[in-house]
Protein backbone atom coordinates (compact mmCIF):
# COMPACT_ATOMS: atom_id res chain seq x y z
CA UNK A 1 -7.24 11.73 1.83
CA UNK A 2 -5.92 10.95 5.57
CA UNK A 3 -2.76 12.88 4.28
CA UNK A 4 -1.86 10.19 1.68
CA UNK A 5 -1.20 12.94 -1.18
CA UNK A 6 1.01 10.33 -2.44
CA UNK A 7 -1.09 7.73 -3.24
CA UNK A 8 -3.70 8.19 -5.98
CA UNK A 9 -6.48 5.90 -7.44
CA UNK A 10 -7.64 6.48 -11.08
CA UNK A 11 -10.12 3.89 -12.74
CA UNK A 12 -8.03 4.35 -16.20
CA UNK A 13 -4.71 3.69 -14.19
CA UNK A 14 -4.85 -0.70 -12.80
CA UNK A 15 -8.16 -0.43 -12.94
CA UNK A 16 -8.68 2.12 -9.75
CA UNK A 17 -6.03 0.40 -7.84
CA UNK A 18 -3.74 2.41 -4.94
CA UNK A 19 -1.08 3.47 -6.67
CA UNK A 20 2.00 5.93 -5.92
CA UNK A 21 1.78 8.93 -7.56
CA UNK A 22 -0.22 8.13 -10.67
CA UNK A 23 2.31 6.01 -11.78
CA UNK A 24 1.66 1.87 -12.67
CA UNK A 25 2.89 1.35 -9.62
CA UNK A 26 0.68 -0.53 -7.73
CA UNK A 27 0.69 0.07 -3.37
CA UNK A 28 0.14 -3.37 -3.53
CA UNK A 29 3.47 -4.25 -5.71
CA UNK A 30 5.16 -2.18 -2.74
CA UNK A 31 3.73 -4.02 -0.13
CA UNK A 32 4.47 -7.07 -1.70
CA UNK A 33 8.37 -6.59 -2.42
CA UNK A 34 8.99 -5.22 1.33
CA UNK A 35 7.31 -8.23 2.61
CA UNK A 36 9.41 -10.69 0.28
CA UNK A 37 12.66 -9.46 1.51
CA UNK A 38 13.22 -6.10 -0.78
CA UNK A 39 14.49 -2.88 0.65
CA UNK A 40 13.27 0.77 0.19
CA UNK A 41 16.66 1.05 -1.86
CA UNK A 42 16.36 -2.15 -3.47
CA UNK A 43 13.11 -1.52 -4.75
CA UNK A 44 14.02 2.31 -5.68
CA UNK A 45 16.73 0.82 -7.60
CA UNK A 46 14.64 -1.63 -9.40
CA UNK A 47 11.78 1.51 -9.79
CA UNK A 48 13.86 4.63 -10.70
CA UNK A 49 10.75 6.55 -10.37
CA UNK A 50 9.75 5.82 -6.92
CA UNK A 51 11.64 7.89 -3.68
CA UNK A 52 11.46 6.83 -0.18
CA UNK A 53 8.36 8.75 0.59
CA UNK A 54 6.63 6.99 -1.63
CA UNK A 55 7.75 3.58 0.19
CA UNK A 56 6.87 4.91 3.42
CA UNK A 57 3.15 6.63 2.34
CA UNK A 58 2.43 3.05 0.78
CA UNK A 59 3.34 1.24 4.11
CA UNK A 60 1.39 3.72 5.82
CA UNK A 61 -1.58 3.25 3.79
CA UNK A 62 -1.32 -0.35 3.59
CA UNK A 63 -1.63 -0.08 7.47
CA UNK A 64 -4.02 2.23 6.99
CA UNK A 65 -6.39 0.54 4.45
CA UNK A 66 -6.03 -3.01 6.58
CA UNK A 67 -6.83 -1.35 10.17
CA UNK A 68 -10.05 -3.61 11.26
CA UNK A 69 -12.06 -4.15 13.88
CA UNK A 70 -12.87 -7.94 13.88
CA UNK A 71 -16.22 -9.07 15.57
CA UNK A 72 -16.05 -12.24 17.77
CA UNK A 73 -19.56 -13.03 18.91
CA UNK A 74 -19.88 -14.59 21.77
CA UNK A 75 -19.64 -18.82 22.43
CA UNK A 76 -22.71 -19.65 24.15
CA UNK A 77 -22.59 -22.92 25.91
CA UNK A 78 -25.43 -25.15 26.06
């Protein structure tokens, strides 16, 4: 999948959710703690499980998954 072998989504697993690896760990979760202040080692320490691929591919597809193009129609006077 777009060369995200690390991230996996299983209906049984937070209910389909991106996840790393199979794990209850959530791409979301990852997301989240980078953009409250966390490190890659911070949150590795904190999630023994996790290495800094994993990080990284959730970043990525974060990007990835919120990569839009946004549709501005046009003002038309009157």
């Amino acid at each position: 999948m777009f060369g995200f072998d690390r991230i996996t989504s299983n209906p049984d697993i937070l209910g389909g959710k991106a996840c790393i690896r199979g794990m209850r760990i959530s791409v979301s979760l990852i997301v989240n703690l980078i953009a409250n202040g966390m490190t890659p080692e911070e949150i590795i320490a904190e999630y023994p499980d996790l290495e800094l691929e994993d990080i990284q591919q959730a970043l990525r597809y974060a990007a990835w998954a919120t990569e839009e193009i946004i549709y501005n129609p046009a003002i038309v006077s009157t």
